[in-house]
N, C-alpha and C. Protein backbone atom coordinates (compact mmCIF):
# COMPACT_ATOMS: atom_id res chain seq x y z
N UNK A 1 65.77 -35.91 257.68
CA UNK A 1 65.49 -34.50 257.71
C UNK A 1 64.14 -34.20 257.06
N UNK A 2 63.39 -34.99 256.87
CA UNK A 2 62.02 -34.82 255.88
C UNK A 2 60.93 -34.68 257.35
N UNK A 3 59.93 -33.85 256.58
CA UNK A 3 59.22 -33.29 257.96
C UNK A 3 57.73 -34.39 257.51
N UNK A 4 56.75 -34.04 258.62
CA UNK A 4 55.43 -34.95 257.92
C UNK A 4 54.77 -34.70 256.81
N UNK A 5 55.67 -33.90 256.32
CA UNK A 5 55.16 -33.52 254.40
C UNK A 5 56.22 -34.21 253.91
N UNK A 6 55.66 -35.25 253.14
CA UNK A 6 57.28 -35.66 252.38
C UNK A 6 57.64 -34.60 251.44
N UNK A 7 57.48 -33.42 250.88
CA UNK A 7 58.06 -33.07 249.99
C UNK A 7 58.57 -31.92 250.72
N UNK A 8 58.73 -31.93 251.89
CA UNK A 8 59.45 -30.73 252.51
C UNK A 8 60.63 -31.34 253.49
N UNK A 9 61.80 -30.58 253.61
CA UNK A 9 62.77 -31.32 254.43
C UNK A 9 63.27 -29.83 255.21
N UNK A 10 63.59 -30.15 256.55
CA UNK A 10 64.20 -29.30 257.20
C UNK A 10 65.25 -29.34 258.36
N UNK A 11 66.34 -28.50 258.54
CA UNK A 11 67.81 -28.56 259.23
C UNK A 11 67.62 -27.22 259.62
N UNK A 12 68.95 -27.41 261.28
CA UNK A 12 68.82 -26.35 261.62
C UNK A 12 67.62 -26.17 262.84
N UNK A 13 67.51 -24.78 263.11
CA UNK A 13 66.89 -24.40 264.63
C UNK A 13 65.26 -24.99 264.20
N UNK A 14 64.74 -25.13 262.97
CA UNK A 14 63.45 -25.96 263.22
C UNK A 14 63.60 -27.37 262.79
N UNK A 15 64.53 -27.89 262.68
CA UNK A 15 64.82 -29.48 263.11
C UNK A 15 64.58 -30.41 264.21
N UNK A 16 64.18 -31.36 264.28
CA UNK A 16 63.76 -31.94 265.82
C UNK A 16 65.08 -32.50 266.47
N UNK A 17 66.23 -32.76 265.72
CA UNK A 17 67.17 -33.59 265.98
C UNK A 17 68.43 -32.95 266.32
N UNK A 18 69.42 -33.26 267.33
CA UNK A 18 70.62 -32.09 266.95
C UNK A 18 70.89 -30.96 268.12
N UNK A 19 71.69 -30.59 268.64
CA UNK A 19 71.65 -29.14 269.41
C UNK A 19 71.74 -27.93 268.27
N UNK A 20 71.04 -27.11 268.82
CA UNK A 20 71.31 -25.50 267.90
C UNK A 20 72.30 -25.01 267.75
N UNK A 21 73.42 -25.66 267.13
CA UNK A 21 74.55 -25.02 266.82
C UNK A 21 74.68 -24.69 265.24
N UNK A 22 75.60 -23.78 264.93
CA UNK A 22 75.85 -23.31 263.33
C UNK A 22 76.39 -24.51 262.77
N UNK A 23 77.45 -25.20 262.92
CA UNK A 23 77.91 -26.72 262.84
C UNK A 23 77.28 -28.09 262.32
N UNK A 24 75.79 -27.69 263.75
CA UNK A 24 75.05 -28.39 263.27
C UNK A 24 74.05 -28.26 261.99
N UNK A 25 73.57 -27.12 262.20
CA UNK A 25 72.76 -26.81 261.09
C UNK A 25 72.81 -27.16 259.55
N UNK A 26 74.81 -26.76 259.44
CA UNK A 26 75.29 -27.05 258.35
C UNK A 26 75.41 -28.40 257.98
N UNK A 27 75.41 -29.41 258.93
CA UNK A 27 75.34 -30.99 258.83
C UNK A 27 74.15 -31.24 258.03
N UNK A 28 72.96 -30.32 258.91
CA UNK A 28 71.77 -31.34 258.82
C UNK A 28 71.06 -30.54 257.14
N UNK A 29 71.68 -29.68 256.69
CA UNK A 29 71.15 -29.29 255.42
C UNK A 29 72.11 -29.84 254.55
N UNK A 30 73.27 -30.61 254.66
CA UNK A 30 73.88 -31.80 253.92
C UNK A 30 72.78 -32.73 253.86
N UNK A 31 72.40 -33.25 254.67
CA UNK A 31 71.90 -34.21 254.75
C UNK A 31 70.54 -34.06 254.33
N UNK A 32 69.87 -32.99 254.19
CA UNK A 32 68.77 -33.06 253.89
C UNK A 32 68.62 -32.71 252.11
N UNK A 33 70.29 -32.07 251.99
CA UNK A 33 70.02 -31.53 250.26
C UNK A 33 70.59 -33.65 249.81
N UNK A 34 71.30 -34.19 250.37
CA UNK A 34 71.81 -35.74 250.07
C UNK A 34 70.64 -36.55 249.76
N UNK A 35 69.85 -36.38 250.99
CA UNK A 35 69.01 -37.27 251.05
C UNK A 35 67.45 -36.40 249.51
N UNK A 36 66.88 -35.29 249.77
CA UNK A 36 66.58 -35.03 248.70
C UNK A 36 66.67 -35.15 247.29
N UNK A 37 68.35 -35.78 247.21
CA UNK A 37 68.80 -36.14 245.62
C UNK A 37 69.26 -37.65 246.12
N UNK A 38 68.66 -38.49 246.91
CA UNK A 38 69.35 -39.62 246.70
C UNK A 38 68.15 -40.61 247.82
N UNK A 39 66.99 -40.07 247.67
CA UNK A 39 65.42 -40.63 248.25
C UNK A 39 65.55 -40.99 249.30
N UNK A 40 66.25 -40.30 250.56
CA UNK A 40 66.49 -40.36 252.14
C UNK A 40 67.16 -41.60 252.28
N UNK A 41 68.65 -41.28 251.72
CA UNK A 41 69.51 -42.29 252.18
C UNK A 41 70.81 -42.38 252.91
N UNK A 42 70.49 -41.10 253.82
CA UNK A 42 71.60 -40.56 254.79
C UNK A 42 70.86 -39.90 256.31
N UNK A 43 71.34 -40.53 256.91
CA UNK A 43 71.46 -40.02 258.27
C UNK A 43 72.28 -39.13 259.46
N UNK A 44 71.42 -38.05 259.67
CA UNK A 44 72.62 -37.22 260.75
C UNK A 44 73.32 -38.25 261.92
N UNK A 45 75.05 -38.04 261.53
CA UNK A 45 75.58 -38.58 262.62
C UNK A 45 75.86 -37.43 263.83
N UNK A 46 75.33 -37.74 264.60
CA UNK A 46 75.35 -36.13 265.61
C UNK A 46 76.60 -36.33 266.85
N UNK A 47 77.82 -37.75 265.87
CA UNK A 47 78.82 -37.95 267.20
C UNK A 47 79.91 -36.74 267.18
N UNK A 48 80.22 -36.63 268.19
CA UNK A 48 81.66 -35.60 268.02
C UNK A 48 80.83 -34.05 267.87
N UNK A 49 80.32 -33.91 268.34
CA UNK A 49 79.78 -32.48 267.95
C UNK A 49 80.48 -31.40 268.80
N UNK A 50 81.85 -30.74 268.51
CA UNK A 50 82.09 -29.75 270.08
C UNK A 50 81.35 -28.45 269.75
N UNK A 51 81.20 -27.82 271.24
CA UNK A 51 80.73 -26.58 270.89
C UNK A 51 81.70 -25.82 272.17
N UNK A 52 81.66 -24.62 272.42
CA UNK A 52 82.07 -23.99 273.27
C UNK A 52 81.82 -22.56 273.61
N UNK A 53 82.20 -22.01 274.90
CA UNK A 53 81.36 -20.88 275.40
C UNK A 53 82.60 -19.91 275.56
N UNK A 54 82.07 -18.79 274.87
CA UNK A 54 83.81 -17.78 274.56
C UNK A 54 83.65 -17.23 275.77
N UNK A 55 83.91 -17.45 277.08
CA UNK A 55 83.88 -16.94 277.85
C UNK A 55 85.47 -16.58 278.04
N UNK A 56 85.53 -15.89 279.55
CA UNK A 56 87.58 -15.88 279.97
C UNK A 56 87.64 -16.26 281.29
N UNK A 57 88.10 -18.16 281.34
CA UNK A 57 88.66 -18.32 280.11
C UNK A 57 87.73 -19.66 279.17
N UNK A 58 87.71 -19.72 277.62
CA UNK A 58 86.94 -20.71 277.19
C UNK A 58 86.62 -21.53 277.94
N UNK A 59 85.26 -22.33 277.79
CA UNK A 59 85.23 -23.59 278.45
C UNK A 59 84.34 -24.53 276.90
N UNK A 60 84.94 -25.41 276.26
CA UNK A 60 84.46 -26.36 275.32
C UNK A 60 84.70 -27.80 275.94
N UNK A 61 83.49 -28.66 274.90
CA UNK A 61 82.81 -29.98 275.11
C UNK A 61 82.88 -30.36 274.21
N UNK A 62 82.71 -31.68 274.38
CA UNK A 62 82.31 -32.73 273.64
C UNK A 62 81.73 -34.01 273.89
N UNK A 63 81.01 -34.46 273.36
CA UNK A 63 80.39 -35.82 274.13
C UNK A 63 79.11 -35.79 275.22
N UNK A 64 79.45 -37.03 276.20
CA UNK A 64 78.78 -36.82 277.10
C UNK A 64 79.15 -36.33 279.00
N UNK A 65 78.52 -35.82 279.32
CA UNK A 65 78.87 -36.11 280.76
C UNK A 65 78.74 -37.03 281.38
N UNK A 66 78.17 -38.15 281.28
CA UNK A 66 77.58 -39.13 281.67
C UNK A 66 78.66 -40.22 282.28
N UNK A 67 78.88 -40.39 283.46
CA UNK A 67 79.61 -40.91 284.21
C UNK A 67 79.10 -41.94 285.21
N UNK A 68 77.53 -42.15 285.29
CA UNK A 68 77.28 -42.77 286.31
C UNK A 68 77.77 -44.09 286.66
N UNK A 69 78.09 -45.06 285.77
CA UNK A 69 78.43 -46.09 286.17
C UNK A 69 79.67 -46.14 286.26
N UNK A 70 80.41 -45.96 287.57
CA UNK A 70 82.37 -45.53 287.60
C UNK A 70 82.61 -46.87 287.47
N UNK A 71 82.05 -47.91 286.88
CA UNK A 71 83.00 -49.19 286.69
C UNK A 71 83.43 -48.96 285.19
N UNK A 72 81.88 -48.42 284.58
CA UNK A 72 82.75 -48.61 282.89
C UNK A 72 83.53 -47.37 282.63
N UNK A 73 83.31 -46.32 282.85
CA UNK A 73 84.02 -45.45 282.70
C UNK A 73 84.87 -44.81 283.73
N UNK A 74 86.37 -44.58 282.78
CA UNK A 74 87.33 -43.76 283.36
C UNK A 74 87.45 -42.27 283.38
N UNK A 75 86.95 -41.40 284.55
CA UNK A 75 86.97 -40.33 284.25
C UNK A 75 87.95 -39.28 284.76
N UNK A 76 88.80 -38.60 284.11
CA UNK A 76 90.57 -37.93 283.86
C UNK A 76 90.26 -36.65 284.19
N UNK A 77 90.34 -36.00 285.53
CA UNK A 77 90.39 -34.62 285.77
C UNK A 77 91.53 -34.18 285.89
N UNK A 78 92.13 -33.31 285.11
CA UNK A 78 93.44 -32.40 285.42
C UNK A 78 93.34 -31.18 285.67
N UNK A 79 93.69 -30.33 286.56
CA UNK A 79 94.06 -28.98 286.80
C UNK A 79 95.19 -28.44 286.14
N UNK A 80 94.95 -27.92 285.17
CA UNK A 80 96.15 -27.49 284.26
C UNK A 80 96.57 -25.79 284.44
N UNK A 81 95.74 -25.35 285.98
CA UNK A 81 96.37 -24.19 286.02
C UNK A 81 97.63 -23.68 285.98
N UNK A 82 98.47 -24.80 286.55
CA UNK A 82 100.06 -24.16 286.11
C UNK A 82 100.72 -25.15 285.46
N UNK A 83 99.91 -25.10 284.70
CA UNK A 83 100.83 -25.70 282.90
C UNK A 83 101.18 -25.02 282.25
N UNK A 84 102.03 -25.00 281.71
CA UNK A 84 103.06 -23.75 281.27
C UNK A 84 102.33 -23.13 280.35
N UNK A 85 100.97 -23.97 279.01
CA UNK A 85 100.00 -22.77 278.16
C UNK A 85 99.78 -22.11 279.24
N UNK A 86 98.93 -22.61 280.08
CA UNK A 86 97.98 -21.76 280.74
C UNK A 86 99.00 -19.96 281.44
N UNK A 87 99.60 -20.60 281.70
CA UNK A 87 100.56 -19.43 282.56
C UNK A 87 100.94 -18.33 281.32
N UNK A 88 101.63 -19.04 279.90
CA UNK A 88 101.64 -18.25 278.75
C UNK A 88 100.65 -17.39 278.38
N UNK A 89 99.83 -17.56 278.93
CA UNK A 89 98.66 -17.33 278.12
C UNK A 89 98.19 -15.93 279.42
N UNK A 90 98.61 -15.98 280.36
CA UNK A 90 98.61 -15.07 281.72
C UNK A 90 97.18 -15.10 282.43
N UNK A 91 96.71 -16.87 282.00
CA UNK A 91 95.50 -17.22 282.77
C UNK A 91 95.85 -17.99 284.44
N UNK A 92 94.65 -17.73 284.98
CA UNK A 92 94.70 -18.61 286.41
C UNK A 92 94.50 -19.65 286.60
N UNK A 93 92.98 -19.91 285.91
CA UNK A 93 92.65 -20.82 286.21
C UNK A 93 92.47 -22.05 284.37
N UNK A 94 92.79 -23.46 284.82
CA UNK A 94 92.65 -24.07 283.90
C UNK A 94 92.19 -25.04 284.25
N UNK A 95 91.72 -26.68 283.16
CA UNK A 95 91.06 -27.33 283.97
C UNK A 95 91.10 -28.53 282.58
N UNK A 96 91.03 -29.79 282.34
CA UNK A 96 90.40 -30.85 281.65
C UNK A 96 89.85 -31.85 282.35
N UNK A 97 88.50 -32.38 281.61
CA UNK A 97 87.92 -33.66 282.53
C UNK A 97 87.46 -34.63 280.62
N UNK A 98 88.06 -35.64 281.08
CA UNK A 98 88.42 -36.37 279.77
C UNK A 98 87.64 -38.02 280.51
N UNK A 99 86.23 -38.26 279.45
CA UNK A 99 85.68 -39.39 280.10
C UNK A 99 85.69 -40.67 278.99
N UNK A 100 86.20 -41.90 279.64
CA UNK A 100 86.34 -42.83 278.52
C UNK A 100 85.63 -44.31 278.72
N UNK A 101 85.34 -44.89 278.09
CA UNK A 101 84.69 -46.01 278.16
C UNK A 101 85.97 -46.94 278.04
N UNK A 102 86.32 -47.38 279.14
CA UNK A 102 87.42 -48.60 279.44
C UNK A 102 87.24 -49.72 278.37
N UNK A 103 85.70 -50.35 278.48
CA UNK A 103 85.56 -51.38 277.35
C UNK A 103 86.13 -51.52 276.02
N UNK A 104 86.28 -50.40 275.59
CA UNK A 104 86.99 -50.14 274.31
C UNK A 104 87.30 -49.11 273.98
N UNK A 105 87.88 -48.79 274.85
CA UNK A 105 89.27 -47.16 275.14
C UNK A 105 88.80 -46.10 274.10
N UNK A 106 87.40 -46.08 274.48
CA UNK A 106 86.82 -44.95 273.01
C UNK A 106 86.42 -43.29 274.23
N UNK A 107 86.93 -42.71 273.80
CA UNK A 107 86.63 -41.16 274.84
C UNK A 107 84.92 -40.87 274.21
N UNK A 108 84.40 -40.58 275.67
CA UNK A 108 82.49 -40.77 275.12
C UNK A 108 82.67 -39.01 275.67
N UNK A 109 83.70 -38.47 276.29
CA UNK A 109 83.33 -36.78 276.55
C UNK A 109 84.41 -36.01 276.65
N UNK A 110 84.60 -35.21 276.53
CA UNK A 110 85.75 -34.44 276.89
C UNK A 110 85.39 -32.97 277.24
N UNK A 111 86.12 -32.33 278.12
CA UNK A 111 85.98 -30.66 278.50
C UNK A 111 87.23 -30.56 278.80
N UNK A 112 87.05 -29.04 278.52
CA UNK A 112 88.46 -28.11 278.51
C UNK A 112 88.36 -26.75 278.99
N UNK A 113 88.76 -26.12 279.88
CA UNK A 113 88.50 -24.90 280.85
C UNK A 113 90.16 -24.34 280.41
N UNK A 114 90.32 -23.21 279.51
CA UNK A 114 91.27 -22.31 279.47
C UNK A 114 91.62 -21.98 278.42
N UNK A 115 92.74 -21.62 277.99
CA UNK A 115 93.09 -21.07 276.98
C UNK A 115 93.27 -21.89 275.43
N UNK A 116 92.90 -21.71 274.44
CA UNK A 116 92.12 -22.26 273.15
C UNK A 116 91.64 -22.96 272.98
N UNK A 117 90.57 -23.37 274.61
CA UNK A 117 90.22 -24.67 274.50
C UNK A 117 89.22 -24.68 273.43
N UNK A 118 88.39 -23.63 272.42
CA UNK A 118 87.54 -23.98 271.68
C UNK A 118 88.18 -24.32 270.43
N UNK A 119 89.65 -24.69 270.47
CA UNK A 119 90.15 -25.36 269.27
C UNK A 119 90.55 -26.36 269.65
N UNK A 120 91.21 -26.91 270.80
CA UNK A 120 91.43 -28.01 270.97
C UNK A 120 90.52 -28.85 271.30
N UNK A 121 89.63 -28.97 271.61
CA UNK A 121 88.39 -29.72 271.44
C UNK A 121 88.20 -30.32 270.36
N UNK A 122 88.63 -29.60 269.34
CA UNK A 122 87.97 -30.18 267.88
C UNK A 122 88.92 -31.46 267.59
N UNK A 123 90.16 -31.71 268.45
CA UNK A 123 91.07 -32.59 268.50
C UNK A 123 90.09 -33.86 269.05
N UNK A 124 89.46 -33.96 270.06
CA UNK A 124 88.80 -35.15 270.94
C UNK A 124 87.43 -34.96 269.99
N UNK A 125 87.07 -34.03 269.88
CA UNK A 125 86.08 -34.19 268.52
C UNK A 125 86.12 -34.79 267.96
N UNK A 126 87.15 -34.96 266.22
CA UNK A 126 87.86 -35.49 265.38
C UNK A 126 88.31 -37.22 266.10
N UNK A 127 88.47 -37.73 267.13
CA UNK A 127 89.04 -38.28 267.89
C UNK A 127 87.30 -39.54 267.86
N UNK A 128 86.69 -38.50 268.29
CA UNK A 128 85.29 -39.31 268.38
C UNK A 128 84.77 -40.07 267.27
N UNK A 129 84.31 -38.88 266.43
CA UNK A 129 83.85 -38.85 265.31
C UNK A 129 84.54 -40.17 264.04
N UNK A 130 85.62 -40.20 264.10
CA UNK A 130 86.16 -40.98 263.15
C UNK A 130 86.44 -42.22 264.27
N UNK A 131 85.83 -42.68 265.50
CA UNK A 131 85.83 -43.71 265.55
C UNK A 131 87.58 -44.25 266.56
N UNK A 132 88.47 -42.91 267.07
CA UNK A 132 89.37 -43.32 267.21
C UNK A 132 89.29 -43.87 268.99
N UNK A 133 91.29 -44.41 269.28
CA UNK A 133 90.45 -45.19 270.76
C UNK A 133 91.53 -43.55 270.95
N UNK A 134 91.19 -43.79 272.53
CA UNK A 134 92.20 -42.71 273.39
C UNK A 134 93.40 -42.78 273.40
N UNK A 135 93.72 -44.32 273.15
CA UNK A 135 95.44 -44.49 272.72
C UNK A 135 96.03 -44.15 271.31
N UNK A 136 95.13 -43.66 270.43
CA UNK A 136 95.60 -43.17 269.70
C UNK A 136 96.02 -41.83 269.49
N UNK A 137 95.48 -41.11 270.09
CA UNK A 137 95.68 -39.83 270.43
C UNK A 137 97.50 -39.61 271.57
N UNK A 138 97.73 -40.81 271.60
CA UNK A 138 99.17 -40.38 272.01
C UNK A 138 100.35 -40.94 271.16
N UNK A 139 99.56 -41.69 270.20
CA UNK A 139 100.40 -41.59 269.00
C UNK A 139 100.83 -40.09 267.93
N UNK A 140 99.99 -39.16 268.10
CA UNK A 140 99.85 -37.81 267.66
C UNK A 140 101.12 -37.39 267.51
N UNK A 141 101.56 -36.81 267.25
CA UNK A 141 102.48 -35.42 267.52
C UNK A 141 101.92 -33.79 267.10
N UNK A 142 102.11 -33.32 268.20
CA UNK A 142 101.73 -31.73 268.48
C UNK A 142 102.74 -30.71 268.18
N UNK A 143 102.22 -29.62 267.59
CA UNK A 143 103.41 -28.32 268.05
C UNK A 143 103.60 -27.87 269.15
N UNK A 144 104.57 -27.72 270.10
CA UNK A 144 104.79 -27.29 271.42
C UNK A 144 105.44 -25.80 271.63
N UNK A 145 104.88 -25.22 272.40
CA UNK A 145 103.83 -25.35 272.63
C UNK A 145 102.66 -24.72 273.09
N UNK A 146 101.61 -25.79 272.50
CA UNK A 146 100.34 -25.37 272.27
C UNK A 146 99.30 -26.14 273.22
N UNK A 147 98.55 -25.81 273.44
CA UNK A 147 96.94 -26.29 274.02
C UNK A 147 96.90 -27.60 273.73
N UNK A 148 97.21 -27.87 272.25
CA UNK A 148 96.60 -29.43 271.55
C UNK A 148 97.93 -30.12 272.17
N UNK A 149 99.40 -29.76 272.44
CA UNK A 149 99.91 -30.64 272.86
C UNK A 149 100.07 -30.86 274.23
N UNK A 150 98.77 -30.50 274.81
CA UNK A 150 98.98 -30.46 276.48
C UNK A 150 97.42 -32.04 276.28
N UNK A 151 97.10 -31.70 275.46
CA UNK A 151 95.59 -33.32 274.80
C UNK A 151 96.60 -34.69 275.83
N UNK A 152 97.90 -34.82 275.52
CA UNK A 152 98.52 -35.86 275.58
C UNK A 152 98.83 -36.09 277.20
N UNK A 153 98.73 -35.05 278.10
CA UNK A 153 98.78 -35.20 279.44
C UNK A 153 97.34 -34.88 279.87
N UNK A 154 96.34 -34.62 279.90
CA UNK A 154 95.02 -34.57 279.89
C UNK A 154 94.14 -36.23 280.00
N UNK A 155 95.02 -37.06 279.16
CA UNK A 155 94.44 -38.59 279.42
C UNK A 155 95.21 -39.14 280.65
């Protein structure tokens, strides 16, 4: 986070690194007050970052889209319009596309089209971030029901 002045460090929307999110910002001024008291010895990890668009109905991300090579990756589209949240919720349309790297069952993206998807995201987020595979995520148990326990038919 140190700019071409070493005695200046900066996070956030004039950072070079990172999307412009509030999330992020708050990462990268960890890291820049860490590294300031500890002579730049931390690095932004920018994995798992979700963000999402409050639209109706939500649509949140994570990862990448990046699918081109369909040998290594498995990519999981579900129409979850008449899944029983979605219908609870007195939406039409719903949707997950869940992308994974077969090599080592690690989810590299995830999206979610409907109702709380800007919280359940933070599930395949959390999922990323700490490194987990996709089969772990059906070791979980969910409250039902909810958005996060629909994660488990989505893979």
């Amino acid at each position: 986070m140190r700019t071409s002045n070493p005695r200046i460090y900066a996070g956030g929307d004039c950072a070079s690194g990172g999307v412009q999110l509030v999330p992020v910002a708050a990462l990268q001024g960890e890291v820049a007050a860490s590294n300031i008291l500890n002579e730049n010895s931390v690095e932004v990890d920018y994995t798992g970052i979700p963000s999402a668009v409050h639209s109706i109905p939500v649509l949140a991300s994570v990862g990448t889209s990046a699918s081109n090579d369909s040998n290594k990756y498995k990519v999981i589209f579900r129409n979850r319009s008449s899944w029983h949240t979605t219908r609870e919720a007195e939406m039409r349309f719903a949707a997950s596309k869940v992308i994974i790297d077969e090599a080592n069952d690690r989810i590299i993206g995830a999206y979610i089209l409907g109702p709380n998807a800007g919280e359940a995201i933070n599930i395949f987020a959390a999922v990323m971030r700490l490194g987990l595979k996709a089969s772990d995520i059906k070791k979980l148990v969910f409250s039902y029901p909810t958005t996060c326990s629909d994660i488990q038919r989505m893979l």
